[in-house]
Protein backbone atom coordinates (compact mmCIF):
# COMPACT_ATOMS: atom_id res chain seq x y z
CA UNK A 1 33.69 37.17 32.90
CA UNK A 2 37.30 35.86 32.16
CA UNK A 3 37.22 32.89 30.84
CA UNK A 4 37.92 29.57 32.30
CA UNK A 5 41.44 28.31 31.02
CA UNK A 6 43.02 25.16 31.60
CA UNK A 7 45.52 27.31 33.68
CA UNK A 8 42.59 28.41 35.76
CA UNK A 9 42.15 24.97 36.84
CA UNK A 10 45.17 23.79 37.42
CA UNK A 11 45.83 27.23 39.43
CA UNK A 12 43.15 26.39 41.80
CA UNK A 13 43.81 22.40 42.05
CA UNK A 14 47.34 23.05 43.04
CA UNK A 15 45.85 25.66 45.44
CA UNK A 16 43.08 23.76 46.95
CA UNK A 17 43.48 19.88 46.11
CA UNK A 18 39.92 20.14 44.72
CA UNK A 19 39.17 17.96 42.08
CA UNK A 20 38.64 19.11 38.09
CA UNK A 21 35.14 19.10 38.35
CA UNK A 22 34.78 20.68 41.81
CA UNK A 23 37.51 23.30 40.73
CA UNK A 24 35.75 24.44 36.95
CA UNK A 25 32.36 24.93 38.65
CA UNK A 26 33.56 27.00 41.43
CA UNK A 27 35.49 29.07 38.74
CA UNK A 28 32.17 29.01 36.91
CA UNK A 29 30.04 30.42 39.56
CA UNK A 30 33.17 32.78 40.36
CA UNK A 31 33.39 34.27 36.87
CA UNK A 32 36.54 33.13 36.38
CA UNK A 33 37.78 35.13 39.82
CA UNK A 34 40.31 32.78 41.40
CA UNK A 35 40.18 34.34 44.79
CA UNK A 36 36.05 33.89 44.73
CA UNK A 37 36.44 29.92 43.31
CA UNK A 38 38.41 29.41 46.31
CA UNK A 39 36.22 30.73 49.37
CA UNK A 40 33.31 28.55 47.40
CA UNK A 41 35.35 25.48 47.51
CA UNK A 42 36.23 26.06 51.56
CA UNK A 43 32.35 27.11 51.87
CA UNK A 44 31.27 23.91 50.22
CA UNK A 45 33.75 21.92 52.26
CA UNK A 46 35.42 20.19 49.72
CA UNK A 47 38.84 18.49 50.79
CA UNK A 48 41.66 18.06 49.23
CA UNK A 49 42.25 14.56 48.19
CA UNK A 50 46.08 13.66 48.56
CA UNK A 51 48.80 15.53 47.62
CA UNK A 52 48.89 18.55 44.81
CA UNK A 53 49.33 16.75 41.40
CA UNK A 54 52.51 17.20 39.54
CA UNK A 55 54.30 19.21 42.76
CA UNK A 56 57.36 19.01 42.30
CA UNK A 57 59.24 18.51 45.74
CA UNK A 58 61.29 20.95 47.68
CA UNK A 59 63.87 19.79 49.83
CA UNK A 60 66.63 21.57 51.73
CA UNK A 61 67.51 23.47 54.71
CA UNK A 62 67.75 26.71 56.68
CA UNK A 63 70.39 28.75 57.96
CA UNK A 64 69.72 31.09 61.10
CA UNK A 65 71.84 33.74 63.39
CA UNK A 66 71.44 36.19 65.42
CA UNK A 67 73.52 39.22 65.59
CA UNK A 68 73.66 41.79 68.56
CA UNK A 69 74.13 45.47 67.73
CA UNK A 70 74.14 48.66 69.60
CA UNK A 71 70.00 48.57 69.04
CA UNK A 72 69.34 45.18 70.07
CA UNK A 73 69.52 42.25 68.12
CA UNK A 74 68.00 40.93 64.27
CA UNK A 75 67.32 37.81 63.41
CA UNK A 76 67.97 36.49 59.86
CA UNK A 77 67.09 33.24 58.42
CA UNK A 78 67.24 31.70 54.97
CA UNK A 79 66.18 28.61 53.34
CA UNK A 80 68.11 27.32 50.65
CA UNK A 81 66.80 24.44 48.40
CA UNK A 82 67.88 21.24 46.72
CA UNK A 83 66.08 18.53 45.11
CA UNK A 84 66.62 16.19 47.19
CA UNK A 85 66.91 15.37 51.10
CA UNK A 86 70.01 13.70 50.54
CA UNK A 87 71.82 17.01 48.65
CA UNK A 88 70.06 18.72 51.83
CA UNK A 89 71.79 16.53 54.72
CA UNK A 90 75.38 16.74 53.30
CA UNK A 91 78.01 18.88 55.33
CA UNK A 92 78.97 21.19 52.28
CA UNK A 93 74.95 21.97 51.25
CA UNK A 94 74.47 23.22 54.92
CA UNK A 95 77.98 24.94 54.54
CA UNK A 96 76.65 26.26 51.59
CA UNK A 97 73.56 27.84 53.04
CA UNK A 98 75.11 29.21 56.22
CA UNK A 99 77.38 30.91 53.73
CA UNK A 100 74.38 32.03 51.85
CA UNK A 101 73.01 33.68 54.97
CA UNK A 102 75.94 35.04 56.09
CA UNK A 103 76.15 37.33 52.78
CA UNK A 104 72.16 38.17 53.56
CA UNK A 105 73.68 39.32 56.90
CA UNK A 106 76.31 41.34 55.30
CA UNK A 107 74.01 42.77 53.14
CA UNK A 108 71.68 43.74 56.15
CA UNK A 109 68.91 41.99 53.34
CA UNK A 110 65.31 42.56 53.86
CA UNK A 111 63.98 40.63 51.44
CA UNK A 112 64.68 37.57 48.88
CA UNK A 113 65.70 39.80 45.81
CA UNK A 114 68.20 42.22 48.20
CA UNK A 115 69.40 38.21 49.01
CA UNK A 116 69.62 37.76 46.06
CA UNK A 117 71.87 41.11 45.10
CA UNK A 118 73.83 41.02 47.58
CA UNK A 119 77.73 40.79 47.01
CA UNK A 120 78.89 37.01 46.94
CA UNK A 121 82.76 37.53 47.00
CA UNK A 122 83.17 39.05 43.19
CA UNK A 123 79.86 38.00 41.90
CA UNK A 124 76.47 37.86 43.13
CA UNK A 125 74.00 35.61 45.77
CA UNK A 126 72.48 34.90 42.48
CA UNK A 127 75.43 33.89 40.26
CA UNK A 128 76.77 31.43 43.22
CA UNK A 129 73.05 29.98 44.03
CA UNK A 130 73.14 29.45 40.23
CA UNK A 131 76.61 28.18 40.19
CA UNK A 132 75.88 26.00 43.00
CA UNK A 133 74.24 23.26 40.55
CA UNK A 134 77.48 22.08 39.34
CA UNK A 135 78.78 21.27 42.57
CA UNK A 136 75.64 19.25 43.81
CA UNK A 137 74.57 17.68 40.67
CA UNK A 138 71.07 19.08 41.33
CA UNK A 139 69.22 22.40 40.93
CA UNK A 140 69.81 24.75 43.63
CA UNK A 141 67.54 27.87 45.07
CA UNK A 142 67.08 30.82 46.96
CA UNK A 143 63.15 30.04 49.05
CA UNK A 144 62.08 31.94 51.77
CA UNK A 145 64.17 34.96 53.76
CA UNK A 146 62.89 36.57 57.14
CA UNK A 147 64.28 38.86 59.42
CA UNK A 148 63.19 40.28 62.46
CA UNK A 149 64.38 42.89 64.68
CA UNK A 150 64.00 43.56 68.45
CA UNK A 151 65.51 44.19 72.36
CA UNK A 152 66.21 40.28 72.19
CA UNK A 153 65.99 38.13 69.07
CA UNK A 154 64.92 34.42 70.00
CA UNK A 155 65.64 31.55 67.45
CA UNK A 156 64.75 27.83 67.20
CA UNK A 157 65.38 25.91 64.51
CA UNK A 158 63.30 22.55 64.43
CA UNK A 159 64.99 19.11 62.80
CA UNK A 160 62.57 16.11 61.98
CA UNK A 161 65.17 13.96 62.13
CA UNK A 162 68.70 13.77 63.85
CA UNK A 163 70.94 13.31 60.56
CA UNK A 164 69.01 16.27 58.55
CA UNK A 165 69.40 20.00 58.96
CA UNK A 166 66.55 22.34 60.00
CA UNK A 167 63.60 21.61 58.07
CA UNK A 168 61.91 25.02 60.42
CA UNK A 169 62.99 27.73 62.15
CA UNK A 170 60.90 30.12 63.73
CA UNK A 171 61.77 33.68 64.98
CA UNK A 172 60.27 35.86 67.13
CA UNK A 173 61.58 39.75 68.60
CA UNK A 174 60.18 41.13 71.78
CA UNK A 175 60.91 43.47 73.99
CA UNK A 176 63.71 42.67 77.47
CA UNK A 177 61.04 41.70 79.58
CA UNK A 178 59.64 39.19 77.01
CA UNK A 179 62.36 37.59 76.74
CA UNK A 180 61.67 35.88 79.46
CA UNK A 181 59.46 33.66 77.94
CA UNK A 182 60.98 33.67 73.91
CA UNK A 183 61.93 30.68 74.00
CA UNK A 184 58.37 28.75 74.54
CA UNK A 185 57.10 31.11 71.89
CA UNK A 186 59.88 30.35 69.35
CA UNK A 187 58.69 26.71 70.32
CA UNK A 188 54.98 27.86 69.81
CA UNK A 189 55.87 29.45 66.60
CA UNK A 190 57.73 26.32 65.10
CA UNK A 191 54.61 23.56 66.08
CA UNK A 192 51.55 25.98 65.69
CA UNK A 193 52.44 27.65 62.41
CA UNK A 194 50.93 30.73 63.39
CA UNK A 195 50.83 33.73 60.36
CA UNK A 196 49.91 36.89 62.40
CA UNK A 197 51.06 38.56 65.31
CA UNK A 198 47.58 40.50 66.26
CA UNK A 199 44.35 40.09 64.73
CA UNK A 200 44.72 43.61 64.41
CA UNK A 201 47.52 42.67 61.97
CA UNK A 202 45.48 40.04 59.78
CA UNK A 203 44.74 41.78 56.41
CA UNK A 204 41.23 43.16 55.70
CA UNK A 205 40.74 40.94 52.73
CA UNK A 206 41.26 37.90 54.49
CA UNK A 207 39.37 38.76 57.31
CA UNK A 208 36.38 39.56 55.10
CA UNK A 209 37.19 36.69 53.07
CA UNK A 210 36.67 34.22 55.98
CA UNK A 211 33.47 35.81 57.19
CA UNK A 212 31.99 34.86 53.68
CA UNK A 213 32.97 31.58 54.14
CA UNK A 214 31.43 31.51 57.27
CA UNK A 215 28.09 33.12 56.38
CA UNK A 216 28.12 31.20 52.96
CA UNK A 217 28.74 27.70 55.10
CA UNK A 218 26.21 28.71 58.32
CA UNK A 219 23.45 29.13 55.73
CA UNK A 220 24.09 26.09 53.44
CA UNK A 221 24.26 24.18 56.63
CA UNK A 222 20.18 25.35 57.55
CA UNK A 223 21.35 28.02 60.35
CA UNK A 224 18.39 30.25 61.12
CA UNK A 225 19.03 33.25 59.18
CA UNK A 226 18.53 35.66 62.41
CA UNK A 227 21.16 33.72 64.40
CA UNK A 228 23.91 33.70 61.76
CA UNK A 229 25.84 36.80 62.25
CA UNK A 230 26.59 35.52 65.63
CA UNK A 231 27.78 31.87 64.58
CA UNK A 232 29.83 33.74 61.40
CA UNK A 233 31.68 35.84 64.86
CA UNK A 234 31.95 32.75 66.50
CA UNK A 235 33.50 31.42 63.93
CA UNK A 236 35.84 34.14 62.87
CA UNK A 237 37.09 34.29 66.72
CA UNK A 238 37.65 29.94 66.07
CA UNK A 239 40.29 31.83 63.35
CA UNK A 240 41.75 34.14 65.09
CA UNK A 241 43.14 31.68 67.55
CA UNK A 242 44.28 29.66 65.02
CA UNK A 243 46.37 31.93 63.04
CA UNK A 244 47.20 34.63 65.43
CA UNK A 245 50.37 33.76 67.52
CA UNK A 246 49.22 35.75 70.68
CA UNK A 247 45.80 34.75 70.45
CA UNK A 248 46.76 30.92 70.26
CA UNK A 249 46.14 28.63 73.52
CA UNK A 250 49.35 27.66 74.71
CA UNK A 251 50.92 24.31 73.71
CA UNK A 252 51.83 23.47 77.20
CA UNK A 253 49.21 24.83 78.87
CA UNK A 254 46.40 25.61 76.61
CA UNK A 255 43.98 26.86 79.83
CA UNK A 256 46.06 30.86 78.86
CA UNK A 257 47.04 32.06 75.24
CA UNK A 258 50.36 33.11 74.24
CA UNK A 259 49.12 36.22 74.99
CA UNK A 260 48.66 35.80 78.64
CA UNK A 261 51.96 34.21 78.90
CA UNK A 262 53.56 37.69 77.96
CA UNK A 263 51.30 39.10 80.44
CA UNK A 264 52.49 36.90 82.98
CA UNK A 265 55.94 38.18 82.79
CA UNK A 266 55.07 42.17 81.77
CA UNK A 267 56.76 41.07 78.61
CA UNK A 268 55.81 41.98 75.21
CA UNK A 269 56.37 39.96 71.68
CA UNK A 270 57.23 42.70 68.75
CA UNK A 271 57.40 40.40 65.34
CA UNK A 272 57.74 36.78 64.33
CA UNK A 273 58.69 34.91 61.69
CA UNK A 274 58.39 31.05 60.32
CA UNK A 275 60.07 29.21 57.37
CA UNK A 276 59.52 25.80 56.86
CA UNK A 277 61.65 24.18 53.88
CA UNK A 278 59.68 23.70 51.03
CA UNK A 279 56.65 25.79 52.07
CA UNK A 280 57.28 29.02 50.09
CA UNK A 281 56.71 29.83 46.47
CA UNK A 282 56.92 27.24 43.88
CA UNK A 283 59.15 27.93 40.86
């Protein structure tokens, strides 16, 4: 059993919003497995209560293109942070991060450390992100980098407000015929925040993760134990559709999935992507 540090704790509360209490007894039962203490404080239903404590904010914006080669087209995006909204809405920070992508697209990056690499005139991404303190008066990073690749490349980058940059930007690749209908599922992408293309495509641990929360919850909440294997499917489908794009109902017409609409046309979606500022990784 590993033992349950302060660390521990804070781990999950940041992770869950679950209060000290809640958090060390779910560790407890876990044996100090951070995964487990998790899926016992979804299973008990415990909410988070406001926002994480001591989260520090993450601001910024996102810089998207797409560029056509003799294979199609790839779609790169890149979210570069400040610490505050008003660093993030100035001309030269939004100069600064198209510039930033447009070294990922030089690069042909495929991930945030090749970003990171890549040449940046005579130094590196990671010597000018660095560099870029000085001329902002506030920390600067590198967040989240995606890039998708496809017949047609759709992008749509989503502002919350008219005088800041792109707070998300969702991608998504399909195939010519798809393209038809990229646009409403960039749209999809950006509102519904889904993570997986398929269900096929949802990783076996968290597939088998939620069907112990299900079980765990259908039995705590008195279901007859010979009827619970169908309510845990029931509620694993309930999933799906939330978190897989083409399994989603349709934001403007939620009687067909996103599936169906790429039936509609004979169209096909190949790989999406979604960055919202301030969602990834915390320092």
């Amino acid at each position: 059993m590993a033992a349950i540090t302060a660390a521990l704790i804070k781990q999950v509360r940041e992770d869950t919003g679950a209060g000290m209490m809640d958090v060390k007894k779910a560790l407890t039962e876990a044996e100090g497995d951070v995964a487990r203490a998790k899926e016992i404080i979804r299973a008990k239903g415990i909410q988070a209560a406001g926002k994480r404590e001591g989260r520090k904010a993450q601001e910024g914006t996102i810089g998207s293109k797409v560029v056509k080669s003799a294979e199609g087209e790839t779609g790169y995006a890149v979210e570069v942070n400040s610490e505050t909204d008003f660093v993030a809405k100035t001309p030269k920070f939004v100069e600064f991060a198209d510039t930033v992508l447009g070294y990922a697209i030089d690069a042909d990056a495929n991930s945030v450390d090749e970003v990171l690499a890549a040449k940046a005139g005579d130094e590196t991404v990671k010597v000018a992100v660095e560099e870029a303190a000085a001329l902002f008066g506030e920390h600067v990073k590198l967040g989240q980098y995606a890039k998708v690749s496809g017949p047609h490349v759709e992008v749509y980058a989503h502002k919350k407000s008219a005088e800041m940059p792109p707070s998300i930007v969702a991608m998504i690749a399909t195939d010519e015929a798809g393209a038809a209908v990229a646009h409403e599922a960039a749209l999809q992408i950006s509102a519904m925040g889904a993570k997986w293309l398929t269900r096929e495509d949802v990783p076996a641990d968290v597939v088998e993760s939620e069907r112990r929360v299900a079980t765990e919850k259908s039995l705590a909440e008195g279901k007859p134990e010979k009827i619970v294997p169908k309510i845990v499917e029931g509620r694993l489908n309930a999933f799906f559709k939330e978190v897989v794009l083409l399994e989603q109902p349709f934001v403007k017409d939620p009687s067909k999935t996103v599936g169906k609409l790429f039936d509609e046309v004979g169209g096909k979606a190949l790989a999406f992507a979604r960055i919202e500022v301030g969602k990834g990784e915390e320092e």
